[in-house]
PDB file of N, CA and C in Angstrom:
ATOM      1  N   UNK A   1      83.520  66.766 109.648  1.00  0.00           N
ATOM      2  CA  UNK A   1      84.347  67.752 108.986  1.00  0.00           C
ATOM      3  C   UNK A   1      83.614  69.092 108.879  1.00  0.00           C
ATOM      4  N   UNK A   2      82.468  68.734 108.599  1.00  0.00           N
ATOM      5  CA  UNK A   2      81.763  70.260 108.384  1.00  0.00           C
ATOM      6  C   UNK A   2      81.095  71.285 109.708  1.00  0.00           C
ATOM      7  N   UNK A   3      81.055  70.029 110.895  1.00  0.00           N
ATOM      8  CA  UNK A   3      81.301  70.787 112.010  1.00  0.00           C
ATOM      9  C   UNK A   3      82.375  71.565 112.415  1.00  0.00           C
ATOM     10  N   UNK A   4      83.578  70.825 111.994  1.00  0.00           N
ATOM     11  CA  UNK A   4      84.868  71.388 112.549  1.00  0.00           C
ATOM     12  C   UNK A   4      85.023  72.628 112.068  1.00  0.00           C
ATOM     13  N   UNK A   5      84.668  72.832 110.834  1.00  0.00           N
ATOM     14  CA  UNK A   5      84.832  73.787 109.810  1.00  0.00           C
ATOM     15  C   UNK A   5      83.852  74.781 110.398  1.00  0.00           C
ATOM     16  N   UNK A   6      82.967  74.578 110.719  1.00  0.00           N
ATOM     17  CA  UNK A   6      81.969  75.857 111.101  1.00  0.00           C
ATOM     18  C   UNK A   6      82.211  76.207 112.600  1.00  0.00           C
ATOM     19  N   UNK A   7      83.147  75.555 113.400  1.00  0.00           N
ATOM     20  CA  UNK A   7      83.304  75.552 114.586  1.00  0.00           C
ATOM     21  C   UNK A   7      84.684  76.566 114.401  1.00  0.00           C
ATOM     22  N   UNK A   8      85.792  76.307 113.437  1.00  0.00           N
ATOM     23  CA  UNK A   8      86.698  76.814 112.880  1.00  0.00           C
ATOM     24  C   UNK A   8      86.465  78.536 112.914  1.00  0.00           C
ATOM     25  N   UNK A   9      84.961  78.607 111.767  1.00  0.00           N
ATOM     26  CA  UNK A   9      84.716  80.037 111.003  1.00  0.00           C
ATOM     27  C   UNK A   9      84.076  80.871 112.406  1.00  0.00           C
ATOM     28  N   UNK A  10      83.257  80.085 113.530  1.00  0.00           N
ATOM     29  CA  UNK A  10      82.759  80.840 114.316  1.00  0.00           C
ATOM     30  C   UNK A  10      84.237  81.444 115.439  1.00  0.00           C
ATOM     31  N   UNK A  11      85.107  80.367 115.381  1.00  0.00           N
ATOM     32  CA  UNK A  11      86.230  81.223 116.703  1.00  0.00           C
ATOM     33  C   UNK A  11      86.621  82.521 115.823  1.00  0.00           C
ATOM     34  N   UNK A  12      86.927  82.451 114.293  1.00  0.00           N
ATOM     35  CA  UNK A  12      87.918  83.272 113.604  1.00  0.00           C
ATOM     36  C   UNK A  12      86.809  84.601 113.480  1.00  0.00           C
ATOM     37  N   UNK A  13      85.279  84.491 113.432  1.00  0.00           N
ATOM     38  CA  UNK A  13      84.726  85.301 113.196  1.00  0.00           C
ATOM     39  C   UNK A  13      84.594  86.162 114.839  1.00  0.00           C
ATOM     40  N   UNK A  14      84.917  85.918 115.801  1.00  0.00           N
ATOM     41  CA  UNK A  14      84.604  85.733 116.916  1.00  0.00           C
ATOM     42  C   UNK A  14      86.133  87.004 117.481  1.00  0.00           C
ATOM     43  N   UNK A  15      87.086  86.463 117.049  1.00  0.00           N
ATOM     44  CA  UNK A  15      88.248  87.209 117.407  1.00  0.00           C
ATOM     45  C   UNK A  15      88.345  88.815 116.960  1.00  0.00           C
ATOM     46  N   UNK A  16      88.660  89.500 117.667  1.00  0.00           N
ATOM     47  CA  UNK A  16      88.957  91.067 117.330  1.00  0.00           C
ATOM     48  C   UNK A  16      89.975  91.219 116.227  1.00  0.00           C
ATOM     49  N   UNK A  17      89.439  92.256 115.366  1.00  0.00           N
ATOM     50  CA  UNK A  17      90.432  92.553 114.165  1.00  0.00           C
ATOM     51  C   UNK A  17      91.614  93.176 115.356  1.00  0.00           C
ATOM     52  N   UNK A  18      93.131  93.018 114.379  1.00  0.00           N
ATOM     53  CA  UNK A  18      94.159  93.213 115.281  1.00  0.00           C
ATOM     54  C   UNK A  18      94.338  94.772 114.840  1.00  0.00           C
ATOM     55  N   UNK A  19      94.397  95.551 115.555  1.00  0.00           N
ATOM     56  CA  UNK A  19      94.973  97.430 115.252  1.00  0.00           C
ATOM     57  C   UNK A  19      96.547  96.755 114.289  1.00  0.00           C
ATOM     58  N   UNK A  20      96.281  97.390 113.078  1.00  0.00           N
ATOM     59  CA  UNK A  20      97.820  98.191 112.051  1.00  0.00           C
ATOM     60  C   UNK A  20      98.800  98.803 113.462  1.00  0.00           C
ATOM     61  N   UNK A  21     100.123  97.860 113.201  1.00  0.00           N
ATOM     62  CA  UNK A  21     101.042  98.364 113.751  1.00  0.00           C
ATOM     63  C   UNK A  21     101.957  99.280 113.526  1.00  0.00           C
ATOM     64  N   UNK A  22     101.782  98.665 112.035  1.00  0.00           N
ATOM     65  CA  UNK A  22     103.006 100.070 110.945  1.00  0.00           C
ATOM     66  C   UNK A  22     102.344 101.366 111.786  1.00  0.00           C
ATOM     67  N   UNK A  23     100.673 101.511 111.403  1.00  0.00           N
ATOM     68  CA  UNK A  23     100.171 102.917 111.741  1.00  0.00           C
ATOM     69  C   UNK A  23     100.593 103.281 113.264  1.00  0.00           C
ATOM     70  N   UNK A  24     100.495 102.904 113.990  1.00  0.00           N
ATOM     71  CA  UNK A  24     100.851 102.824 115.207  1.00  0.00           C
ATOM     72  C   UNK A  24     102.414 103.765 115.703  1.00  0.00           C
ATOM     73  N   UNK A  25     102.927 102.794 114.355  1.00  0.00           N
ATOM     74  CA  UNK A  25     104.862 103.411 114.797  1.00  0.00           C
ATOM     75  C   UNK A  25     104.961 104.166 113.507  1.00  0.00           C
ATOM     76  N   UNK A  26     103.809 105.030 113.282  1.00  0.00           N
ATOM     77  CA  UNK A  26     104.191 105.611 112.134  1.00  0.00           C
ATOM     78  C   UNK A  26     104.607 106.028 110.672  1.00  0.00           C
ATOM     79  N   UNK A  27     104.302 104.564 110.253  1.00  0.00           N
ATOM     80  CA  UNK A  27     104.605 103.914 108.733  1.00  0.00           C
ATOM     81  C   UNK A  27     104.085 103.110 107.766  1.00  0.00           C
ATOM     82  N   UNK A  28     102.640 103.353 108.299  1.00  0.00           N
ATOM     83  CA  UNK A  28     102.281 102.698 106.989  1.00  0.00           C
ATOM     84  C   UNK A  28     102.093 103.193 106.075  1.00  0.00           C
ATOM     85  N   UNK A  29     102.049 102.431 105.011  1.00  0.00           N
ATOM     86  CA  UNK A  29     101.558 103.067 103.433  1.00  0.00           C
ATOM     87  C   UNK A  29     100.695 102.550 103.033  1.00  0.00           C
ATOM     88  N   UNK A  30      99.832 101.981 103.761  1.00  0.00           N
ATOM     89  CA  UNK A  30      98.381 101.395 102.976  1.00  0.00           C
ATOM     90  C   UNK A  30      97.349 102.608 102.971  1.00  0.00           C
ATOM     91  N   UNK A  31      97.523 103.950 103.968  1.00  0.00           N
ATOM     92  CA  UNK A  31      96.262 104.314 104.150  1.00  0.00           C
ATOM     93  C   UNK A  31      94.601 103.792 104.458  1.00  0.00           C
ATOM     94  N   UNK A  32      93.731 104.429 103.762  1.00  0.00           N
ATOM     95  CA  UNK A  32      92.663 104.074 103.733  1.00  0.00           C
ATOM     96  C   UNK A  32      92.164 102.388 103.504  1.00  0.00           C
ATOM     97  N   UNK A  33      93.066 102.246 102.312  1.00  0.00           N
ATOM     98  CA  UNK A  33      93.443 100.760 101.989  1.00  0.00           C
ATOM     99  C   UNK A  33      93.830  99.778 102.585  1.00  0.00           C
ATOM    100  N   UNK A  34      93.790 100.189 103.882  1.00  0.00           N
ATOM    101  CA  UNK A  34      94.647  99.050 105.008  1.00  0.00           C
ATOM    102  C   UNK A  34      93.836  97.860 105.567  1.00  0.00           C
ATOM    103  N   UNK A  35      94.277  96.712 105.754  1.00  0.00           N
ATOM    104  CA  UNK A  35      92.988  95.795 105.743  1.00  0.00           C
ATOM    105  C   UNK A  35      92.640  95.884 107.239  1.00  0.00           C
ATOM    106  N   UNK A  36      93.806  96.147 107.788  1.00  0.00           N
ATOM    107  CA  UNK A  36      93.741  96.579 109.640  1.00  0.00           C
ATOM    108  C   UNK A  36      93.219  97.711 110.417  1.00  0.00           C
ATOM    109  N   UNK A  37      92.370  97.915 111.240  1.00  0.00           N
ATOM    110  CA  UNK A  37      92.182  99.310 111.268  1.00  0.00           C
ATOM    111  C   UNK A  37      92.886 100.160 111.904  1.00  0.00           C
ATOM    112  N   UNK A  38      92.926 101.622 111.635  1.00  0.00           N
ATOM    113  CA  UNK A  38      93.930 102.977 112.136  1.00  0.00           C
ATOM    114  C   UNK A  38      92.824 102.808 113.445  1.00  0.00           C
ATOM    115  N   UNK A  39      93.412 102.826 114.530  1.00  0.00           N
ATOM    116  CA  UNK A  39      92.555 103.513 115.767  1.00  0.00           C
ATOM    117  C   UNK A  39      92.669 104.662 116.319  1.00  0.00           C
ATOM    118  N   UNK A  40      93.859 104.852 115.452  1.00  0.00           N
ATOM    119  CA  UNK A  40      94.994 106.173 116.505  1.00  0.00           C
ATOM    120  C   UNK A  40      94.870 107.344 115.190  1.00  0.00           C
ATOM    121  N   UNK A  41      94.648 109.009 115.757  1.00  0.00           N
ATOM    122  CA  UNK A  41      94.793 109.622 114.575  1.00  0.00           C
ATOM    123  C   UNK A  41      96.066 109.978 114.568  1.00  0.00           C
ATOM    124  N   UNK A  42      96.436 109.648 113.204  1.00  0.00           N
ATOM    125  CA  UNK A  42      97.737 110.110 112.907  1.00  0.00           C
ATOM    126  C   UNK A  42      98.440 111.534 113.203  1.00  0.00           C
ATOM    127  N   UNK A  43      97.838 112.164 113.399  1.00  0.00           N
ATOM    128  CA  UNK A  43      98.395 113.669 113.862  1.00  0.00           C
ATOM    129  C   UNK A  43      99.080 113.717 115.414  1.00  0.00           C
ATOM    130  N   UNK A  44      98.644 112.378 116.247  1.00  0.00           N
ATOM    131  CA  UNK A  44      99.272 112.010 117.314  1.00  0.00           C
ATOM    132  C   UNK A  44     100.315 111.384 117.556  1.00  0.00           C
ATOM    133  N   UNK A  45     100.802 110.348 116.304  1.00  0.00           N
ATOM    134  CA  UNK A  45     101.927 109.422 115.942  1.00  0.00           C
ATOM    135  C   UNK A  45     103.085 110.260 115.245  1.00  0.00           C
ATOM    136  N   UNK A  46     103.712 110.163 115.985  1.00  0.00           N
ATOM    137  CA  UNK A  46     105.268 110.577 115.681  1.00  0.00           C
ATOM    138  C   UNK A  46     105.403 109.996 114.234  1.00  0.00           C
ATOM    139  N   UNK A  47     105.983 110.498 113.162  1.00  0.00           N
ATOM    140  CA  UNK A  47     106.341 109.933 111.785  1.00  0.00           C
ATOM    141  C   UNK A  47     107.676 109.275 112.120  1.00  0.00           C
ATOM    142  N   UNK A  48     107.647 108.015 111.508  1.00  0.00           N
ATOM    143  CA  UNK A  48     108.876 106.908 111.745  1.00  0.00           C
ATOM    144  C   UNK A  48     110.081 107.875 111.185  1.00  0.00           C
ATOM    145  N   UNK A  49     110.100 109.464 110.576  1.00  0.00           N
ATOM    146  CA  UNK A  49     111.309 109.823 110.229  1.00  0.00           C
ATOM    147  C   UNK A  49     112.032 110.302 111.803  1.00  0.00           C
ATOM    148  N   UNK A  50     111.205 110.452 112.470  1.00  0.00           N
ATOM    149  CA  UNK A  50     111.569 111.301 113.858  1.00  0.00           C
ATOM    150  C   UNK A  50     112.243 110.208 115.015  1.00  0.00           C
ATOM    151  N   UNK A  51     111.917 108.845 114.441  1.00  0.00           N
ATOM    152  CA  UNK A  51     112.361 107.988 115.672  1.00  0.00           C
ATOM    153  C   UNK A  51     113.546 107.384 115.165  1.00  0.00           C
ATOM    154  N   UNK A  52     114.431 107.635 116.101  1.00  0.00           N
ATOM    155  CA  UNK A  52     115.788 106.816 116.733  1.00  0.00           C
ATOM    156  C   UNK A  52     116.118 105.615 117.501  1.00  0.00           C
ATOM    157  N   UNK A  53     117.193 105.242 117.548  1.00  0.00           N
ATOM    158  CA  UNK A  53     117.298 103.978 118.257  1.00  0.00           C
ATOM    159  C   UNK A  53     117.518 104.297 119.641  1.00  0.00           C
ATOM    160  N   UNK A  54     117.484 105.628 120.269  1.00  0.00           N
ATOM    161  CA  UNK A  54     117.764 105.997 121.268  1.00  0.00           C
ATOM    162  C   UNK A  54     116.244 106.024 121.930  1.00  0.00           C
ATOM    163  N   UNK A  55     115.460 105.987 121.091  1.00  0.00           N
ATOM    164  CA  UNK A  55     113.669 106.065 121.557  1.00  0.00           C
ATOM    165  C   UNK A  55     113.348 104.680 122.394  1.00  0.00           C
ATOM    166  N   UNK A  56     112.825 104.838 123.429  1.00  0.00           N
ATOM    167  CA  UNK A  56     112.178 103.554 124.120  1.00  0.00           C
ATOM    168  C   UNK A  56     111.199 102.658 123.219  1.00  0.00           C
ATOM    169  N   UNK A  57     111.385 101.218 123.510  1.00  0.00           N
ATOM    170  CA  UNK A  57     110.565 100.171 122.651  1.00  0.00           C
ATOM    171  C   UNK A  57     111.709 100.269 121.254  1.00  0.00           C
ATOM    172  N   UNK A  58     112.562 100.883 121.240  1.00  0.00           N
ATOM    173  CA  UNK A  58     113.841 100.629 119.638  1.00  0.00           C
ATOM    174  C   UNK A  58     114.563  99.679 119.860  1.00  0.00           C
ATOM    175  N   UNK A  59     114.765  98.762 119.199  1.00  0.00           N
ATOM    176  CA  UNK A  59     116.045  97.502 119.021  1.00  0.00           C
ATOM    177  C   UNK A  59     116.782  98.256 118.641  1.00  0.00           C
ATOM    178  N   UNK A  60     118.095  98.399 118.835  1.00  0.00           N
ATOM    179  CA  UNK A  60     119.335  98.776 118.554  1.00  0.00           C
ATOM    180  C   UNK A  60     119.525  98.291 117.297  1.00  0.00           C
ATOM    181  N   UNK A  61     119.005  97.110 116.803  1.00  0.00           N
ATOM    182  CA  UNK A  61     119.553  96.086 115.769  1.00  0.00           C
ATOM    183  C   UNK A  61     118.553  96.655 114.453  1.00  0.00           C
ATOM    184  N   UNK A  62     117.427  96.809 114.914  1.00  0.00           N
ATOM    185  CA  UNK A  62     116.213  97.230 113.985  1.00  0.00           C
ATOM    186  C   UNK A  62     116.540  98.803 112.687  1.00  0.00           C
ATOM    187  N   UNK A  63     117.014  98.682 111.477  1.00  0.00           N
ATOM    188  CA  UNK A  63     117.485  99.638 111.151  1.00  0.00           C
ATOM    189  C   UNK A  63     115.889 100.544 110.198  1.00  0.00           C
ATOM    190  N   UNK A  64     115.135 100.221 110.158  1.00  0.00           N
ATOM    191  CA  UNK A  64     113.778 100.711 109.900  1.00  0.00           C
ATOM    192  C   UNK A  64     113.733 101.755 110.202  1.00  0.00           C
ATOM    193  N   UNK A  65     113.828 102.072 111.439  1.00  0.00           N
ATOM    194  CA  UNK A  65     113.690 103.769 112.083  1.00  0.00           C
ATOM    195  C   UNK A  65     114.785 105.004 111.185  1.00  0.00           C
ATOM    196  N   UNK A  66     114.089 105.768 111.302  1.00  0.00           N
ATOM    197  CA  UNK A  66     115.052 107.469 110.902  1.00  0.00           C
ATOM    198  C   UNK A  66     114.520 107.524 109.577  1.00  0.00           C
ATOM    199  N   UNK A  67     113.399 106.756 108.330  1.00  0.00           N
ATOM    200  CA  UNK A  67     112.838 107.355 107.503  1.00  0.00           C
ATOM    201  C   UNK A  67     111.403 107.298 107.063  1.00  0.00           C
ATOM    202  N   UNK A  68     111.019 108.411 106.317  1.00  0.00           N
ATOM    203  CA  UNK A  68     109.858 108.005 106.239  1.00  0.00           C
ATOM    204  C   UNK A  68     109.299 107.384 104.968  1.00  0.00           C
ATOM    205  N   UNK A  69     108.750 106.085 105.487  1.00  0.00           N
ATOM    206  CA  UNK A  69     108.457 105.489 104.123  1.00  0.00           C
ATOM    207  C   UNK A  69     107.350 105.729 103.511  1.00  0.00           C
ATOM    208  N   UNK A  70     106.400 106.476 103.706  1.00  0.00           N
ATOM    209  CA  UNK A  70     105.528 107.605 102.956  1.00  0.00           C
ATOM    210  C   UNK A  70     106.126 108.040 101.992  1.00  0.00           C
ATOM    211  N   UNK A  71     107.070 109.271 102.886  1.00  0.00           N
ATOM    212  CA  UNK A  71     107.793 109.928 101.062  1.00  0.00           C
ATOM    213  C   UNK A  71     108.187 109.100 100.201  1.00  0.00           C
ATOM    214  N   UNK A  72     109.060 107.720 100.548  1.00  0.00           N
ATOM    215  CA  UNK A  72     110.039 107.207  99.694  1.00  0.00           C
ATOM    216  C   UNK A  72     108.564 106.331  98.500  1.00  0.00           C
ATOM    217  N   UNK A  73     107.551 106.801  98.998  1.00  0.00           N
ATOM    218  CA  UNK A  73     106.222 106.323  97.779  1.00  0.00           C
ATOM    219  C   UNK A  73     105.583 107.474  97.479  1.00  0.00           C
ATOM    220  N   UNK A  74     106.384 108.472  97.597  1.00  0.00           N
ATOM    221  CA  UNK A  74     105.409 109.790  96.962  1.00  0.00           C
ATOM    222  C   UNK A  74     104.388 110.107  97.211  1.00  0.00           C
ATOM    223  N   UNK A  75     103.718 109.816  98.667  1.00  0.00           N
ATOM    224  CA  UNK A  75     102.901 109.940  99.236  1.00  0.00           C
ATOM    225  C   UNK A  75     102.567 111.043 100.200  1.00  0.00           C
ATOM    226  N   UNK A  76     101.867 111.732 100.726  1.00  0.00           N
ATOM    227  CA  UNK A  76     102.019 112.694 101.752  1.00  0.00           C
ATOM    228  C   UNK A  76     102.001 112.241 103.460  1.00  0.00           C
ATOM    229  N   UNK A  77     102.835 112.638 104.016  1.00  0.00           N
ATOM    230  CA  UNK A  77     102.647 111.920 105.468  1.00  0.00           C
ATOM    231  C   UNK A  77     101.862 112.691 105.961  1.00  0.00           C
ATOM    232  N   UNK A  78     101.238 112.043 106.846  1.00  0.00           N
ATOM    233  CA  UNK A  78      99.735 112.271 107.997  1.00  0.00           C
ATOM    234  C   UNK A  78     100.448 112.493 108.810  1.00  0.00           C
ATOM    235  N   UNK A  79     101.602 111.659 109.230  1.00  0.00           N
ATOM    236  CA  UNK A  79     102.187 111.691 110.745  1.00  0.00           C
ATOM    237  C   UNK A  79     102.603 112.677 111.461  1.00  0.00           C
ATOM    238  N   UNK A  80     102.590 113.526 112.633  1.00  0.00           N
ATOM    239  CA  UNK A  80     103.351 114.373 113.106  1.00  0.00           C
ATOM    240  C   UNK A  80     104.732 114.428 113.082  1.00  0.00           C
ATOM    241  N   UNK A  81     105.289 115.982 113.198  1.00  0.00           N
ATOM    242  CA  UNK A  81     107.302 115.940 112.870  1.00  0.00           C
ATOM    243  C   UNK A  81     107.560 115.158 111.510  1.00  0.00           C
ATOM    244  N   UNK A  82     106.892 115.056 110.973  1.00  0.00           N
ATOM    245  CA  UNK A  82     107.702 114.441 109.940  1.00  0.00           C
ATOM    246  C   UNK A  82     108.955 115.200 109.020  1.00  0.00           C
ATOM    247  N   UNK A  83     109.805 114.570 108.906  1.00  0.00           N
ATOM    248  CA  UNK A  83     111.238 115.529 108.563  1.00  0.00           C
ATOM    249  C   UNK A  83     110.584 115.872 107.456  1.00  0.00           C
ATOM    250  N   UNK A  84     109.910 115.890 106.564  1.00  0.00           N
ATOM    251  CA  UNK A  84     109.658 116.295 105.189  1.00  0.00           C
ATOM    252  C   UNK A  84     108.349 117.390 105.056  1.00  0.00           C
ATOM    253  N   UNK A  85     107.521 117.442 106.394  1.00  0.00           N
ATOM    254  CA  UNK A  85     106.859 118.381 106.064  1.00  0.00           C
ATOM    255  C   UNK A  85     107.194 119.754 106.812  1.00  0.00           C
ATOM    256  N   UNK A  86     108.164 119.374 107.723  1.00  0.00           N
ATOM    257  CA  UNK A  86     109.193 120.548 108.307  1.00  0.00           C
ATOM    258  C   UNK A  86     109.544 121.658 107.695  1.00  0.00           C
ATOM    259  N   UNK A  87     109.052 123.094 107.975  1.00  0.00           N
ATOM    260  CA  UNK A  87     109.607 124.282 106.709  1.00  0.00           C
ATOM    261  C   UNK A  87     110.000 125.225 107.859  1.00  0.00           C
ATOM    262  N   UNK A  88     111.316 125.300 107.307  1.00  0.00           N
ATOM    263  CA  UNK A  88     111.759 126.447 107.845  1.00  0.00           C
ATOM    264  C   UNK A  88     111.433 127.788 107.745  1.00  0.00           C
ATOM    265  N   UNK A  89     111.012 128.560 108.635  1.00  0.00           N
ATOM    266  CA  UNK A  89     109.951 129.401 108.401  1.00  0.00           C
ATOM    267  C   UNK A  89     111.019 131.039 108.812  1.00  0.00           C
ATOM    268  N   UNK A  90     112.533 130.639 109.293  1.00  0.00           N
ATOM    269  CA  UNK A  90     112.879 132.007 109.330  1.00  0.00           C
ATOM    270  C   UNK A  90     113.919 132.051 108.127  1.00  0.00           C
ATOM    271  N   UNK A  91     113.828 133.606 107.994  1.00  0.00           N
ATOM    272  CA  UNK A  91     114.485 133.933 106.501  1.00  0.00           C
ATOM    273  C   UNK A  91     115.723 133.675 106.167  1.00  0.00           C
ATOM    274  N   UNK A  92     116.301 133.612 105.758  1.00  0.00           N
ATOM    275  CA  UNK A  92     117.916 133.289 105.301  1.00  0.00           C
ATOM    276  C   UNK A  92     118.696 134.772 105.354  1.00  0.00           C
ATOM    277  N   UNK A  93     119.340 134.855 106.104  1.00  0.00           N
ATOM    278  CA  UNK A  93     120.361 135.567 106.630  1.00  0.00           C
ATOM    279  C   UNK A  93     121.807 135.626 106.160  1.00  0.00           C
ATOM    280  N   UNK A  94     121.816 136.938 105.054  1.00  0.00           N
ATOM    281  CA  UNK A  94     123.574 137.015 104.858  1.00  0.00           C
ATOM    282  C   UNK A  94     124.473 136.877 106.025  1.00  0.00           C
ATOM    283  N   UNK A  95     125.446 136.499 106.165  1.00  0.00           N
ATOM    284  CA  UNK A  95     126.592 136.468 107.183  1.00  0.00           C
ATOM    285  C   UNK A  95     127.808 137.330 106.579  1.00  0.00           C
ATOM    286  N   UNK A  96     129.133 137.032 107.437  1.00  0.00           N
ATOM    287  CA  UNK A  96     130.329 137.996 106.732  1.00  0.00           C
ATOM    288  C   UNK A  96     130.648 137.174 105.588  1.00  0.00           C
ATOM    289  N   UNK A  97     129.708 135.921 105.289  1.00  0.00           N
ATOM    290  CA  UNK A  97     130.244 134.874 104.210  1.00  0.00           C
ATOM    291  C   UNK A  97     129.537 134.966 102.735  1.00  0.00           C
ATOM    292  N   UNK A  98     128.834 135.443 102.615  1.00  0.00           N
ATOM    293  CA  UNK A  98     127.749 136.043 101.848  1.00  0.00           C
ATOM    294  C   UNK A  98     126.934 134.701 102.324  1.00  0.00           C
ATOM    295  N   UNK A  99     125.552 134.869 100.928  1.00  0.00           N
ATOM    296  CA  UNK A  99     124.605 134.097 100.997  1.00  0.00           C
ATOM    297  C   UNK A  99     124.871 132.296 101.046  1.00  0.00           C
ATOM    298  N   UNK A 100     123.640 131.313 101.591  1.00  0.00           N
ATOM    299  CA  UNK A 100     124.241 130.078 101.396  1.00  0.00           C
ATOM    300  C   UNK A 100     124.829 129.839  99.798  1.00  0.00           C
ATOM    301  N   UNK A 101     123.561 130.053  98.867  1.00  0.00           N
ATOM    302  CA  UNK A 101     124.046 129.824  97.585  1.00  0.00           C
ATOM    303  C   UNK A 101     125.356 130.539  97.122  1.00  0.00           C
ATOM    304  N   UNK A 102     125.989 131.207  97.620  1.00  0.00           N
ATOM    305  CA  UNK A 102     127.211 132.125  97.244  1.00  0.00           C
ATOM    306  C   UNK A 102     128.238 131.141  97.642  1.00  0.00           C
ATOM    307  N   UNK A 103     128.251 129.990  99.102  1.00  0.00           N
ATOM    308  CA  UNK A 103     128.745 129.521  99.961  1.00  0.00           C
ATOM    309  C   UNK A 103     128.793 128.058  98.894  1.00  0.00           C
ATOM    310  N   UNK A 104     127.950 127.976  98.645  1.00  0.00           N
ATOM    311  CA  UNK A 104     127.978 126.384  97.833  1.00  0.00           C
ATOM    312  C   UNK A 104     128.922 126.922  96.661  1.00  0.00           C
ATOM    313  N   UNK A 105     129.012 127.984  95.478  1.00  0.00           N
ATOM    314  CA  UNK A 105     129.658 127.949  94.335  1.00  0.00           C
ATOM    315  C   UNK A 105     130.979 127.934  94.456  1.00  0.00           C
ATOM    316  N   UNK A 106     131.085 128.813  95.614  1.00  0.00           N
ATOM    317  CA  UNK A 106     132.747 128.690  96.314  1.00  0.00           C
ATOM    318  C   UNK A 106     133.581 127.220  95.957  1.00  0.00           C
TER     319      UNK A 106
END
């Protein structure tokens, strides 16, 4: 038994830690805390808010994709595109309609 057992601990010690997949497709929330390691820097990974089911490697069926579950923990996303760190950077423009906020009280 106590061979088996040490024969056991040497394959498991022996095997490669597996790469975080969440991080991979853009979603994890463990950060630093992750027991898996990041290999990939996040500034290269698309943020899971940006991917669609129209994206290659998407199940049609898989409804996970289109948010980011960073924000929905009040967290800041690392990921690139992320819909939430997106700022619109040109000015707001009266039209013949007035301003948006004029447009909403309407």
């Amino acid at each position: 038994m106590e061979f088996r057992a040490r024969e056991m601990s040497a394959i498991k010690a022996s095997r490669p830690t597996p790469r975080c997949r969440a991080h991979v497709r853009g979603r994890c929330i463990n950060g630093s805390a992750c027991t898996h390691p990041h290999t990939t820097d996040p500034a290269n990974i698309t943020c899971n808010s940006m991917v669609t089911a129209a994206d290659k490697g998407v199940s049609a069926f898989n409804r996970s994709y289109g948010f980011c579950a960073l924000h929905l923990k009040n967290m800041a996303c690392p990921y690139k595109d992320c819909v939430h760190n997106l700022v619109n950077d040109e000015p707001q423009t009266e039209d013949a309609h007035g301003s948006p906020d004029e447009r909403m009280e309407t």
